[in-house]
PDB file of N, CA and C in Angstrom:
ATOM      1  N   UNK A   1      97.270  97.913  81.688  1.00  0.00           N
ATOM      2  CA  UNK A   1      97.377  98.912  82.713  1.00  0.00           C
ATOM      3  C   UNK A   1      98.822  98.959  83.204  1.00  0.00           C
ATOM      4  N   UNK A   2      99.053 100.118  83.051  1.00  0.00           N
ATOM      5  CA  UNK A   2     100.626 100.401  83.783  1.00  0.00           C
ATOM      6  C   UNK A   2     100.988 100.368  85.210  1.00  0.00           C
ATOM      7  N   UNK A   3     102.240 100.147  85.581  1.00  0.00           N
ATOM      8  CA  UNK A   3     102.149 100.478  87.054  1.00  0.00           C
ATOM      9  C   UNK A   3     101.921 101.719  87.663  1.00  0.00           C
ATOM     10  N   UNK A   4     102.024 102.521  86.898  1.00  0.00           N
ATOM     11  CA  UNK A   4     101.628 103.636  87.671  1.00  0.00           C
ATOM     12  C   UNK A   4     100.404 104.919  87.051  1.00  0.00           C
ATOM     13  N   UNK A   5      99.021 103.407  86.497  1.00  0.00           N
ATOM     14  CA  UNK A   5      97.914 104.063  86.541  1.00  0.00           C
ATOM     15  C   UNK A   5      97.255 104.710  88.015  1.00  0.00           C
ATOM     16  N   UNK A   6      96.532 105.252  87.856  1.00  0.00           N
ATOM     17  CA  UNK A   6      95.901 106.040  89.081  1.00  0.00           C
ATOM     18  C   UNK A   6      93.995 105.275  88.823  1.00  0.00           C
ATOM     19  N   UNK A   7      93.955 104.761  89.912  1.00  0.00           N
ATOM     20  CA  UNK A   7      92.486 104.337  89.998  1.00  0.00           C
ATOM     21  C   UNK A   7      91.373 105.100  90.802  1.00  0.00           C
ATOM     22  N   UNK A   8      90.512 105.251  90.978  1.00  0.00           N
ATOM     23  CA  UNK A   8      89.134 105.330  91.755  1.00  0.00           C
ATOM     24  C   UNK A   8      88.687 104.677  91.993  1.00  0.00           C
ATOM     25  N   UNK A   9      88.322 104.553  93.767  1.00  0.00           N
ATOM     26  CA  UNK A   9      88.223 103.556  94.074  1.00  0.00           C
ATOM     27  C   UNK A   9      86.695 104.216  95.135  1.00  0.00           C
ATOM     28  N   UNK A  10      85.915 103.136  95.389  1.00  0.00           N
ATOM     29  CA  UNK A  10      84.647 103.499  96.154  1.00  0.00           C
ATOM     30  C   UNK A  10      84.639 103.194  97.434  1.00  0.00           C
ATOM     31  N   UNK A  11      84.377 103.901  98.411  1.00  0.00           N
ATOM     32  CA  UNK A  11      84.923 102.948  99.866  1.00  0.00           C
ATOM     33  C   UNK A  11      83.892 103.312 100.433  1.00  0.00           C
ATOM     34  N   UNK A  12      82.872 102.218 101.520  1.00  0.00           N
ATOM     35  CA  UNK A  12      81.917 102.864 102.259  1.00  0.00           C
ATOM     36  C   UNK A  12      82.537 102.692 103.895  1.00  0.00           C
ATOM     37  N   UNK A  13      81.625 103.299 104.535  1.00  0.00           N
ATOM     38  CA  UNK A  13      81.973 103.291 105.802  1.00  0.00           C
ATOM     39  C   UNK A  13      81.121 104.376 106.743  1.00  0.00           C
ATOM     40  N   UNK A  14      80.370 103.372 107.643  1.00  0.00           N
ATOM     41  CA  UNK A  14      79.597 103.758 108.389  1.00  0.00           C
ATOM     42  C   UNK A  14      78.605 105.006 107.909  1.00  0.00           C
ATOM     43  N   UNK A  15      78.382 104.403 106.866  1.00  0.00           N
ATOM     44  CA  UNK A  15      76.745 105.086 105.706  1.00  0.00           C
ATOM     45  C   UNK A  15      77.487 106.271 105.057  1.00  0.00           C
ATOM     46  N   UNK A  16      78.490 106.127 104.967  1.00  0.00           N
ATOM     47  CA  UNK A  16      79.015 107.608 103.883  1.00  0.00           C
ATOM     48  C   UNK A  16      80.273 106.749 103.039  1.00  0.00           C
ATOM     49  N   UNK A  17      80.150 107.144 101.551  1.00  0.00           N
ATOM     50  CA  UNK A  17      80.899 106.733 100.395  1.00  0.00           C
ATOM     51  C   UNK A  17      82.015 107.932 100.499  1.00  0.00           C
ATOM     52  N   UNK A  18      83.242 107.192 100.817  1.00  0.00           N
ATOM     53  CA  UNK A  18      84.432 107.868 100.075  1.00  0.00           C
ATOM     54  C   UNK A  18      85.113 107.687  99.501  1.00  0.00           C
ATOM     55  N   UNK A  19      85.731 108.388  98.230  1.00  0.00           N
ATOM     56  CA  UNK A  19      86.556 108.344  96.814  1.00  0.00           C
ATOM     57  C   UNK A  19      87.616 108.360  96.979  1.00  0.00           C
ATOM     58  N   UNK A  20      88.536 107.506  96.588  1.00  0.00           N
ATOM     59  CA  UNK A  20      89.625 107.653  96.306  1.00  0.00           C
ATOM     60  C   UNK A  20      90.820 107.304  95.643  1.00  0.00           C
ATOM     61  N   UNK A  21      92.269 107.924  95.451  1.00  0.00           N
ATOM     62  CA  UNK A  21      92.383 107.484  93.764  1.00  0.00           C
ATOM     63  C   UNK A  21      93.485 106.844  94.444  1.00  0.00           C
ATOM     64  N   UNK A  22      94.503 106.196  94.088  1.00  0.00           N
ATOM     65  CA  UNK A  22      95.599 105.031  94.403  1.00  0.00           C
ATOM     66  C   UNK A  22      96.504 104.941  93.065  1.00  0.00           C
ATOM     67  N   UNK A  23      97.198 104.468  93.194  1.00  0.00           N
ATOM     68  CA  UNK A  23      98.564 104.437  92.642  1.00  0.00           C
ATOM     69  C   UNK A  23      99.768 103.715  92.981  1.00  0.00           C
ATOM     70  N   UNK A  24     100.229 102.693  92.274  1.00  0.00           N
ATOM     71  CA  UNK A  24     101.751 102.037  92.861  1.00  0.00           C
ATOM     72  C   UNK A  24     102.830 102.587  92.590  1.00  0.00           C
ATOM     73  N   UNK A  25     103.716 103.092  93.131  1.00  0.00           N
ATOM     74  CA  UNK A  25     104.870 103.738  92.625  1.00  0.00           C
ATOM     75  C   UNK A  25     105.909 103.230  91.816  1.00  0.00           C
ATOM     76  N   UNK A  26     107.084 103.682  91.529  1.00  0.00           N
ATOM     77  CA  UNK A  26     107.667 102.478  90.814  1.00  0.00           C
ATOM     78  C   UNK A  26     108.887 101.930  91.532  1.00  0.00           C
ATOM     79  N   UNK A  27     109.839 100.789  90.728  1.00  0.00           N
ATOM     80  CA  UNK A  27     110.346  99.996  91.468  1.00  0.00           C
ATOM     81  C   UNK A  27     111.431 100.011  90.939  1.00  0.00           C
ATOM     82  N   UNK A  28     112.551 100.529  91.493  1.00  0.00           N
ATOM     83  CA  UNK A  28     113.533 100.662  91.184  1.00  0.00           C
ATOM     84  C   UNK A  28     114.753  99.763  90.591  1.00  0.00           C
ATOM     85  N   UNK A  29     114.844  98.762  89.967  1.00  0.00           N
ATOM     86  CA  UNK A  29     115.835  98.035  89.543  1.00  0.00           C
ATOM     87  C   UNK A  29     117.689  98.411  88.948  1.00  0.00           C
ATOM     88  N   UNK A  30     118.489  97.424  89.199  1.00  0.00           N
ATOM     89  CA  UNK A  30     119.735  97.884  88.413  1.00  0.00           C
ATOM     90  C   UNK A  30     120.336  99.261  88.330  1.00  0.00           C
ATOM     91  N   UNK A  31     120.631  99.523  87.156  1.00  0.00           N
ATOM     92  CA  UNK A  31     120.783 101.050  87.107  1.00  0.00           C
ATOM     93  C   UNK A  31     120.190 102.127  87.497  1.00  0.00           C
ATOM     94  N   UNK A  32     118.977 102.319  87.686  1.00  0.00           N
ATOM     95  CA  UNK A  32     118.302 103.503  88.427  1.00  0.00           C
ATOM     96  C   UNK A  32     118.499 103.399  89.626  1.00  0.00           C
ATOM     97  N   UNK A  33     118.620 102.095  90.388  1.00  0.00           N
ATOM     98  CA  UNK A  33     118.164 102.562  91.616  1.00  0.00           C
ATOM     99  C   UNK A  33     120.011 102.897  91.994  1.00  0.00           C
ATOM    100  N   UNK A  34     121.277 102.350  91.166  1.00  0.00           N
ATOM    101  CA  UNK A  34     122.581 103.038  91.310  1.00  0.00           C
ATOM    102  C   UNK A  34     122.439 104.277  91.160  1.00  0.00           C
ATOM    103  N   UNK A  35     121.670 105.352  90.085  1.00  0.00           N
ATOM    104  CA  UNK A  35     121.566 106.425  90.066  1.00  0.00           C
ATOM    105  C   UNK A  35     120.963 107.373  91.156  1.00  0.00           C
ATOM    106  N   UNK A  36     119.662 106.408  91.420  1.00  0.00           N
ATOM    107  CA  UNK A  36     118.726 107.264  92.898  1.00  0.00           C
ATOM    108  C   UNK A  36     119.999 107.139  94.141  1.00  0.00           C
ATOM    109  N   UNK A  37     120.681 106.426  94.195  1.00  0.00           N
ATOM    110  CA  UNK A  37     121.695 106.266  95.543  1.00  0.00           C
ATOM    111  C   UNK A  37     122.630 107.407  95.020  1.00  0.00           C
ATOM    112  N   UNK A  38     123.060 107.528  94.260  1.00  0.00           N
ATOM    113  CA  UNK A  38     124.051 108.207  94.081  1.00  0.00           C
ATOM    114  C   UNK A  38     123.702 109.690  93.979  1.00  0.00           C
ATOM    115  N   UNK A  39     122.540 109.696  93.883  1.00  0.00           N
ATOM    116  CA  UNK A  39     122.060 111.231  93.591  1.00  0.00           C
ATOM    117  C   UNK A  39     121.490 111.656  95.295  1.00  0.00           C
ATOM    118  N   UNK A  40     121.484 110.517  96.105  1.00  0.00           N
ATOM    119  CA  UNK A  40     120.960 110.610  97.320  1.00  0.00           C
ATOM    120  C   UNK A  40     122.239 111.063  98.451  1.00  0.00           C
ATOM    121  N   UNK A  41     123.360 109.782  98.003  1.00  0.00           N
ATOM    122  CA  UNK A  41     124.864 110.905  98.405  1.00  0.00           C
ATOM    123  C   UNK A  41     124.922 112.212  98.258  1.00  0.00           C
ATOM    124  N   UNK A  42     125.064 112.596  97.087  1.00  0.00           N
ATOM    125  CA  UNK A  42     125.702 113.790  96.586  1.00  0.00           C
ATOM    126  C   UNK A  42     124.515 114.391  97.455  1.00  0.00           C
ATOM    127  N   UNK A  43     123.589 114.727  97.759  1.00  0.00           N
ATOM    128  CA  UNK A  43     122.068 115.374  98.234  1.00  0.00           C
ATOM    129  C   UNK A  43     122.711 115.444  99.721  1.00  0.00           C
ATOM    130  N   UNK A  44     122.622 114.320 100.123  1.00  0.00           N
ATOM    131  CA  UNK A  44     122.848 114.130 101.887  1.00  0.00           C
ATOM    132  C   UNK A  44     124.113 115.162 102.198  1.00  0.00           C
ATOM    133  N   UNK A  45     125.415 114.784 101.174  1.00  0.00           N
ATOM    134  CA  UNK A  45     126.290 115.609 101.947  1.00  0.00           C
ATOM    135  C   UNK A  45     126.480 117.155 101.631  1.00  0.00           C
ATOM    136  N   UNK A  46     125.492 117.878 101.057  1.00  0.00           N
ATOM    137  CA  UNK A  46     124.861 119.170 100.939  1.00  0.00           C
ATOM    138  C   UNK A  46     124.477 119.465 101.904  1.00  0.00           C
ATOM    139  N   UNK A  47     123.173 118.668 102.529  1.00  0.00           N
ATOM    140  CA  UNK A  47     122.120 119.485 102.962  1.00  0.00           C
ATOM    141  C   UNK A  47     122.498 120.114 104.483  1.00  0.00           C
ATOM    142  N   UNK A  48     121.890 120.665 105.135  1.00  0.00           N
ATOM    143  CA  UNK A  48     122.145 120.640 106.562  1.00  0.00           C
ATOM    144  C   UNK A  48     121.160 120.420 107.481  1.00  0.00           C
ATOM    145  N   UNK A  49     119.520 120.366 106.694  1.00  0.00           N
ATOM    146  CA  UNK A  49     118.552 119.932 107.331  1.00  0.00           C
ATOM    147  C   UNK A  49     118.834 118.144 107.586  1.00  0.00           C
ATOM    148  N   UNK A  50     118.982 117.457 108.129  1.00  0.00           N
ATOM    149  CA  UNK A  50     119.074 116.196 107.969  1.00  0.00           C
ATOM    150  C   UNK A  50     118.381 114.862 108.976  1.00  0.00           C
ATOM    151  N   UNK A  51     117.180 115.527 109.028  1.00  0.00           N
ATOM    152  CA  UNK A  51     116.029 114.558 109.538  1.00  0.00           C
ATOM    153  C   UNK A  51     115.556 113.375 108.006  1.00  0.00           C
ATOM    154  N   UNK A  52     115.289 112.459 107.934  1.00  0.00           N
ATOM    155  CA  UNK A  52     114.724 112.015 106.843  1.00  0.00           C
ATOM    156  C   UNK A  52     114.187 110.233 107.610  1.00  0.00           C
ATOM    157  N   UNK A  53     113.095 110.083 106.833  1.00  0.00           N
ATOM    158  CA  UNK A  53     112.723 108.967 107.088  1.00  0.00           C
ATOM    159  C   UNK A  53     112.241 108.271 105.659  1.00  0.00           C
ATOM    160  N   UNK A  54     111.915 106.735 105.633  1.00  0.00           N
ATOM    161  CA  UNK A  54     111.963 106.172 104.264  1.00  0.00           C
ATOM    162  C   UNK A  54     110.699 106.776 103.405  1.00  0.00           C
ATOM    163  N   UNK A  55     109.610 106.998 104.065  1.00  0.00           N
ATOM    164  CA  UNK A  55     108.519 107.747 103.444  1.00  0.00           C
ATOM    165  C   UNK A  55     108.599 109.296 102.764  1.00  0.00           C
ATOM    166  N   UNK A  56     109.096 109.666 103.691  1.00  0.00           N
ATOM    167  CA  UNK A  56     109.722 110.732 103.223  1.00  0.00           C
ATOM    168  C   UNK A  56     110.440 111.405 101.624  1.00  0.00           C
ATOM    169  N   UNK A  57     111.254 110.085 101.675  1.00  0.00           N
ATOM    170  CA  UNK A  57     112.182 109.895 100.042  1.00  0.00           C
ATOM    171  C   UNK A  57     111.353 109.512  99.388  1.00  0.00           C
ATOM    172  N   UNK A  58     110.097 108.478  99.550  1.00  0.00           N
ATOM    173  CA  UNK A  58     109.506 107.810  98.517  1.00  0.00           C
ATOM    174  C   UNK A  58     108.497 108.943  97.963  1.00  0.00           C
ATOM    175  N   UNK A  59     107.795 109.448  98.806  1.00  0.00           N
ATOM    176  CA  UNK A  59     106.977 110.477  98.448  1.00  0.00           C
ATOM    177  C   UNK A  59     107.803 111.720  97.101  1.00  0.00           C
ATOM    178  N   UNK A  60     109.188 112.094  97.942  1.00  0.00           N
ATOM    179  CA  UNK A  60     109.998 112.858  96.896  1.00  0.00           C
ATOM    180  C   UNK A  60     109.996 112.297  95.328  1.00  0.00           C
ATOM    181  N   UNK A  61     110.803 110.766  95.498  1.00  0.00           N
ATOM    182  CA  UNK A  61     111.229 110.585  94.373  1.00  0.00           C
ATOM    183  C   UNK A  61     110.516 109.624  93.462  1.00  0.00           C
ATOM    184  N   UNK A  62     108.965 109.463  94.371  1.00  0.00           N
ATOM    185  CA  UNK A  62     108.359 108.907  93.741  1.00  0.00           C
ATOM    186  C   UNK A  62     107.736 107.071  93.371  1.00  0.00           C
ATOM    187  N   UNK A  63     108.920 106.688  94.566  1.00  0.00           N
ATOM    188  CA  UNK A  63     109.184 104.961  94.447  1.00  0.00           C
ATOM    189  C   UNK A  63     108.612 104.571  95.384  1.00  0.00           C
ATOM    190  N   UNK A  64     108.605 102.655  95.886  1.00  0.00           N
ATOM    191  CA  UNK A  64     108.123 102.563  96.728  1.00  0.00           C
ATOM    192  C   UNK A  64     108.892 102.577  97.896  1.00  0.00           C
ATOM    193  N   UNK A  65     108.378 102.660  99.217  1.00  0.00           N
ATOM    194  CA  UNK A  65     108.703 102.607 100.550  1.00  0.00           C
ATOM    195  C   UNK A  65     109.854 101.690 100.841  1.00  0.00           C
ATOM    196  N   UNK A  66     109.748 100.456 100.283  1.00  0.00           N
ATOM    197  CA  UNK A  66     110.151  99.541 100.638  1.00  0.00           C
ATOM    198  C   UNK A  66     111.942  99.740  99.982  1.00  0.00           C
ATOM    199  N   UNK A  67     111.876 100.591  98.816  1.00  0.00           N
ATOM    200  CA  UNK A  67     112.952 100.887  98.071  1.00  0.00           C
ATOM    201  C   UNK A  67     113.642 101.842  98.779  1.00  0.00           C
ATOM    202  N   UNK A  68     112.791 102.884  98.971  1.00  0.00           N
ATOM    203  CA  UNK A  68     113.305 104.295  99.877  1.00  0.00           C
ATOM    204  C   UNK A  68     114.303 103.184 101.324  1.00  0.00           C
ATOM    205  N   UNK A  69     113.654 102.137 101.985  1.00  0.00           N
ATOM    206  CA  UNK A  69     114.544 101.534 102.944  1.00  0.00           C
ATOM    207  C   UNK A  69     115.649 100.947 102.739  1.00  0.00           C
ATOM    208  N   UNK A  70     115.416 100.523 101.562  1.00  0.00           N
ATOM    209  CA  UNK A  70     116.935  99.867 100.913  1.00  0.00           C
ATOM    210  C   UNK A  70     117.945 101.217 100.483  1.00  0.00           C
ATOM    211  N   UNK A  71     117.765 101.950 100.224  1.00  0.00           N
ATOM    212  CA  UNK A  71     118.308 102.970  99.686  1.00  0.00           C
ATOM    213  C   UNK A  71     119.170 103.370 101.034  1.00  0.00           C
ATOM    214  N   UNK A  72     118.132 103.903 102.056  1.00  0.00           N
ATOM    215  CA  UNK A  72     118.883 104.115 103.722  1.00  0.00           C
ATOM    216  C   UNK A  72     119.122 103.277 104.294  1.00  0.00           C
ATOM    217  N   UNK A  73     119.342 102.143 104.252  1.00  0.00           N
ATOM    218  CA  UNK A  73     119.687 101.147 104.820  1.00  0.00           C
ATOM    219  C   UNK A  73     121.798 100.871 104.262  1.00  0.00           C
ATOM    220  N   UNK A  74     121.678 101.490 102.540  1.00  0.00           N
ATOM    221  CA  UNK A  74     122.913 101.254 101.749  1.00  0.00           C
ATOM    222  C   UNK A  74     123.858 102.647 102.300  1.00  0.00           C
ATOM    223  N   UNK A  75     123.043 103.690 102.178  1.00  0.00           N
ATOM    224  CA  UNK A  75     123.475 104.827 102.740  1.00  0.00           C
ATOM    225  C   UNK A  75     124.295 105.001 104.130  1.00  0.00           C
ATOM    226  N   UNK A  76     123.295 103.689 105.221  1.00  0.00           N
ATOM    227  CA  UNK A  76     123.803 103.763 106.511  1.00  0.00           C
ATOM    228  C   UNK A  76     124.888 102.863 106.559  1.00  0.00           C
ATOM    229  N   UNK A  77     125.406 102.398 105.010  1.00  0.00           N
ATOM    230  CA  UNK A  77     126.636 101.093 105.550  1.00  0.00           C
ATOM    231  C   UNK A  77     127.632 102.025 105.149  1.00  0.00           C
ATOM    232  N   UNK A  78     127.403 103.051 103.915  1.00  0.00           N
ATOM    233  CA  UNK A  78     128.538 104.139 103.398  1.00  0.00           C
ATOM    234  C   UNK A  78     128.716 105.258 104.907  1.00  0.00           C
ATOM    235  N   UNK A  79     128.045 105.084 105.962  1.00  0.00           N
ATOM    236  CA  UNK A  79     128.412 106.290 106.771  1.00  0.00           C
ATOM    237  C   UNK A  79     127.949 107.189 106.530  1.00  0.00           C
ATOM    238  N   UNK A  80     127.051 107.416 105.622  1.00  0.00           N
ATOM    239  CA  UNK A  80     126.441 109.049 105.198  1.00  0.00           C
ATOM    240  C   UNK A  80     125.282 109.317 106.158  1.00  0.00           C
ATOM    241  N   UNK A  81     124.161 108.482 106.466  1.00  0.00           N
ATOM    242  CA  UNK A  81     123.204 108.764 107.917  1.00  0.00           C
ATOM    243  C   UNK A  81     123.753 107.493 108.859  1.00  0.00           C
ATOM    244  N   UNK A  82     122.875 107.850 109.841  1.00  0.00           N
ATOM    245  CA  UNK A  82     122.536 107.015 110.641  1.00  0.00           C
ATOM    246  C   UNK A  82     121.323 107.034 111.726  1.00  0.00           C
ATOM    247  N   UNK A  83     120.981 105.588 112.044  1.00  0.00           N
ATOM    248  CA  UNK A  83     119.830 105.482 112.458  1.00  0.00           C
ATOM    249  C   UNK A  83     119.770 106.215 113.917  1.00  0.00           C
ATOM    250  N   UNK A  84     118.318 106.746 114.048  1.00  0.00           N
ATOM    251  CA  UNK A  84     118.247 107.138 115.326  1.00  0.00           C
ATOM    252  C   UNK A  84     117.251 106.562 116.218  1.00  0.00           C
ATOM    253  N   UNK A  85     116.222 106.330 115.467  1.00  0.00           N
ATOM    254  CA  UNK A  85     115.375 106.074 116.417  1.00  0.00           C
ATOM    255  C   UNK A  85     114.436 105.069 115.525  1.00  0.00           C
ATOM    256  N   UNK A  86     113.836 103.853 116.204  1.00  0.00           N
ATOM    257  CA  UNK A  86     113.023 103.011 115.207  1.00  0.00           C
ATOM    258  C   UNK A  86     112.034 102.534 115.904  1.00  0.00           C
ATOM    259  N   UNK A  87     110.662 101.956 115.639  1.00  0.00           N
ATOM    260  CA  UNK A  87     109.766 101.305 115.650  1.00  0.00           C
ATOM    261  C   UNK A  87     109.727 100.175 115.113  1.00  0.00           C
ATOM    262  N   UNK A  88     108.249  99.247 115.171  1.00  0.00           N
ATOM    263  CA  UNK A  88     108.122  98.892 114.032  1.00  0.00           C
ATOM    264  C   UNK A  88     107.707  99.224 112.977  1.00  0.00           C
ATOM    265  N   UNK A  89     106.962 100.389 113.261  1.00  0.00           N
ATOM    266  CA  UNK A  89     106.678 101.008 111.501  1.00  0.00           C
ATOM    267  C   UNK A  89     107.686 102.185 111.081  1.00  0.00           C
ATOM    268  N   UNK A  90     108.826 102.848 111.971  1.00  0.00           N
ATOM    269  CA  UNK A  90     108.776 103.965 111.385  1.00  0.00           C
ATOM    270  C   UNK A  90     110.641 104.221 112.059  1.00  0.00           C
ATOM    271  N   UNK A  91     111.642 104.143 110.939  1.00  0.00           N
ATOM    272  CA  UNK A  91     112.840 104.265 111.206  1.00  0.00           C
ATOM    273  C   UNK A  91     113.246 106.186 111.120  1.00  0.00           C
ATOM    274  N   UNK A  92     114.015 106.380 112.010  1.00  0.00           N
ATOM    275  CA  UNK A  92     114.543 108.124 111.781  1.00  0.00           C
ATOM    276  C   UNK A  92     115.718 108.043 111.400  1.00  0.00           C
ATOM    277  N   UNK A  93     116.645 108.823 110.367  1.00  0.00           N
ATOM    278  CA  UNK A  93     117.844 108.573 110.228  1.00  0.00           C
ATOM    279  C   UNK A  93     118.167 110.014 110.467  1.00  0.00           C
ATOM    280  N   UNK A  94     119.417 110.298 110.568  1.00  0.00           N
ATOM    281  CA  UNK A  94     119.993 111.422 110.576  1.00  0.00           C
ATOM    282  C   UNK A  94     121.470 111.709 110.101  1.00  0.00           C
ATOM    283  N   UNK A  95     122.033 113.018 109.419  1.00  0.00           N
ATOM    284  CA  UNK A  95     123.287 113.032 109.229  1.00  0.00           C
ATOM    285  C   UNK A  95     124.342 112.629 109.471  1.00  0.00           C
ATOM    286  N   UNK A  96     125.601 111.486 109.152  1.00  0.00           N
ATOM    287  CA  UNK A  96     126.033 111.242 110.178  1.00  0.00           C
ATOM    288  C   UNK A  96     127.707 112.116 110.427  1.00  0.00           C
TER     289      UNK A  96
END
C-alpha cells in the first residue's frame, strides 16, 4: 500500500454508520520540498491576496500540514510573510 492510497473507513456513532475515505499526503524531502519553497516565493511575491495559513497550502499542494509549517515558518525567516496571529492550533501569516 502506498502512501497515498485512499481507504474506507466505517465509523459509528450514536446508532448511525458513517463512511469515510482518508488519505496521507505526501512528505516532502530534499529536493522537492527546495522546489515547493521556491515555487512558494516566486507565488507570494505575485499575489496580492495574501491571507494564508499552513492548511491552506497543504490542501493546495497536496502535502502534509506539518510540511506546509515548515515551509512558512522558512518563508517567515526570508521576509516574504509574516506571522499575525496564532493559537494553538491555527497560525495566520500575511504578506510582508
Amino acid at each position: 500500500m502506498s502512501i497515498t492510497d485512499k481507504r474506507t473507513r466505517k465509523k459509528r456513532r450514536w446508532g448511525k454508520i458513517f463512511e469515510y475515505s482518508s488519505y496521507e499526503r505526501k512528505l516532502l524531502v530534499g529536493d522537492e520540498y527546495k522546489e515547493v519553497l521556491k515555487e512558494l516565493e516566486e507565488d507570494y511575491k505575485k499575489r496580492k491576496k495574501m491571507v494564508v495559513t499552513p492548511q491552506e497550502i497543504a490542501a493546495q499542494r497536496d502535502i502534509r500540514v506539518s510540511v506546509a509549517k515548515q515551509l512558512l515558518d522558512d518563508l517567515e525567516e526570508k521576509k516574504i510573510v509574516k506571522q499575525v496571529s496564532s493559537n494553538r492550533r491555527l497560525k495566520v501569516y500575511v504578506k510582508n
